[in-house]
Protein backbone atom coordinates (compact mmCIF):
# COMPACT_ATOMS: atom_id res chain seq x y z
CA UNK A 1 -167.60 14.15 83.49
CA UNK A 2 -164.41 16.65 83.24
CA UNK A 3 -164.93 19.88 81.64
CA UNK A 4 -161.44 20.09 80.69
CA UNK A 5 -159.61 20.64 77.03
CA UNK A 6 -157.10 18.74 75.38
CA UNK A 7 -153.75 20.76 74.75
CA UNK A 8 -153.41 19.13 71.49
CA UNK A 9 -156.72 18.33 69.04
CA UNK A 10 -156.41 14.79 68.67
CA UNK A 11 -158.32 11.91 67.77
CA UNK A 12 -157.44 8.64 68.95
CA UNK A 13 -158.69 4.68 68.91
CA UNK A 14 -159.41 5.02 72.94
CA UNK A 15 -161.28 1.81 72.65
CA UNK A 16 -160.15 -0.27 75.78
CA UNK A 17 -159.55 -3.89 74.25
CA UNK A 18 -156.92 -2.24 71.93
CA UNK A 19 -155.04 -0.41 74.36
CA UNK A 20 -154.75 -3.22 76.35
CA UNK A 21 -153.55 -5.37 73.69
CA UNK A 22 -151.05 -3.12 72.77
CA UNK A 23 -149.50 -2.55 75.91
CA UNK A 24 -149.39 -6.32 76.54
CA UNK A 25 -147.67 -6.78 73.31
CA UNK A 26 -145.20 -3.93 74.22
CA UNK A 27 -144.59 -5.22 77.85
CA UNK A 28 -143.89 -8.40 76.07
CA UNK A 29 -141.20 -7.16 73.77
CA UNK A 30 -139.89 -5.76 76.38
CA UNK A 31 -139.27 -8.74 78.80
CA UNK A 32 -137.69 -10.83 75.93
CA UNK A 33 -134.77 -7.76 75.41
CA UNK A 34 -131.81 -9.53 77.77
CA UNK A 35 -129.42 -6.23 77.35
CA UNK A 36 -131.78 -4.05 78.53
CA UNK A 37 -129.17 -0.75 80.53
CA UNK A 38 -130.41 0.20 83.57
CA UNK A 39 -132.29 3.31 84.90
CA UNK A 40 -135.27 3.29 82.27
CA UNK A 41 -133.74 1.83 79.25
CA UNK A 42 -136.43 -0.23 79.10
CA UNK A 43 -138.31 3.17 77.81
CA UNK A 44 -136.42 2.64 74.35
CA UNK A 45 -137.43 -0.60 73.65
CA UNK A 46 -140.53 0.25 72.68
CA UNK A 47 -141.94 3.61 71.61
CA UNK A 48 -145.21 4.70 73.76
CA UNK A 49 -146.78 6.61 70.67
CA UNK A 50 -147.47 3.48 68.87
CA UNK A 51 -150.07 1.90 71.60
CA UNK A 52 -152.62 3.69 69.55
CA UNK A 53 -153.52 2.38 66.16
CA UNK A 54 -154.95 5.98 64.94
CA UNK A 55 -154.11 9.00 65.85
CA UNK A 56 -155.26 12.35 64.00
CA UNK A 57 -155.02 15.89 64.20
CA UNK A 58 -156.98 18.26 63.33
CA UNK A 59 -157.00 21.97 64.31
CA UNK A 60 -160.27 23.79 64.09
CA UNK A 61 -158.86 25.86 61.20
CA UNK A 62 -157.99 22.94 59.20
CA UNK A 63 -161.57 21.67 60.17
CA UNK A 64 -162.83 25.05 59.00
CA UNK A 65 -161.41 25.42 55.78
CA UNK A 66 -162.15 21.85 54.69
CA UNK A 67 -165.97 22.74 55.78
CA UNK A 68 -165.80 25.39 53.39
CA UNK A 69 -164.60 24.08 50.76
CA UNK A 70 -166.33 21.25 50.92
CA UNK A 71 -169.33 20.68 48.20
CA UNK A 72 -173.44 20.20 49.20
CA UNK A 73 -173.28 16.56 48.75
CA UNK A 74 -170.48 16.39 51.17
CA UNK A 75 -171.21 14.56 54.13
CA UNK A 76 -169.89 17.45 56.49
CA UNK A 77 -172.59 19.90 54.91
CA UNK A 78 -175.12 17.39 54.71
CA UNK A 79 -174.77 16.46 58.93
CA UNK A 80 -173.76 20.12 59.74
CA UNK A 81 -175.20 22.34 57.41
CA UNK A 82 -174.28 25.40 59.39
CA UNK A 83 -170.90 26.12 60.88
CA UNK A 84 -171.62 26.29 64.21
CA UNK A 85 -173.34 22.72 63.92
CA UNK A 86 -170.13 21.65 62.69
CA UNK A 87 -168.04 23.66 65.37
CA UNK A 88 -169.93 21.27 68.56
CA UNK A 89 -168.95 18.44 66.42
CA UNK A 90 -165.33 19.10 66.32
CA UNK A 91 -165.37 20.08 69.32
CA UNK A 92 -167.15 17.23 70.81
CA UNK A 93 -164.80 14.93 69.02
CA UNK A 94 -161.63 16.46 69.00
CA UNK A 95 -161.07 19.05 71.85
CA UNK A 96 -163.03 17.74 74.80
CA UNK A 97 -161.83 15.00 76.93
């Protein structure tokens, strides 16, 4: 398993079937375009952000500050009820790879 970090803290819908789907469906679109220009206009076509279906951010000081403001009945405090709980969740979910 890699022990690397994520420049950006993202969470995305990784799930295979989807990705797959959408790349078909972009791959697709793209063989249908007849005026396509050459030397990688075929990049514009379609935009390579929108394979995923979700995509959020969320830096650990966002993640933070909603923690703490959050209320006891929360669901955050209720799973995490410390902050450092809720620190290996975030970073579990949205930092590692």
């Amino acid at each position: 398993m890699s022990r690397s970090y994520k420049k950006n803290p993202c969470y995305t819908d990784g799930k295979a079937g989807t990705i797959k789907d959408s790349k078909r469906c972009a791959n697709k679109r793209t063989r249908n375009i007849e005026d396509i220009p050459n030397y990688g206009g075929y990049k514009k076509v379609s935009c390579s952000y929108h394979i995923h279906n979700y995509c959020s951010r969320w830096t650990w000081e966002d993640a933070q500050q909603e923690w703490e403001n959050a209320s006891d009945d929360n669901y955050f405090k209720r799973t995490y009820p410390n902050l450092k709980d809720f620190y290996r969740y975030w970073l579990k979910c949205y930092k590692t790879k």
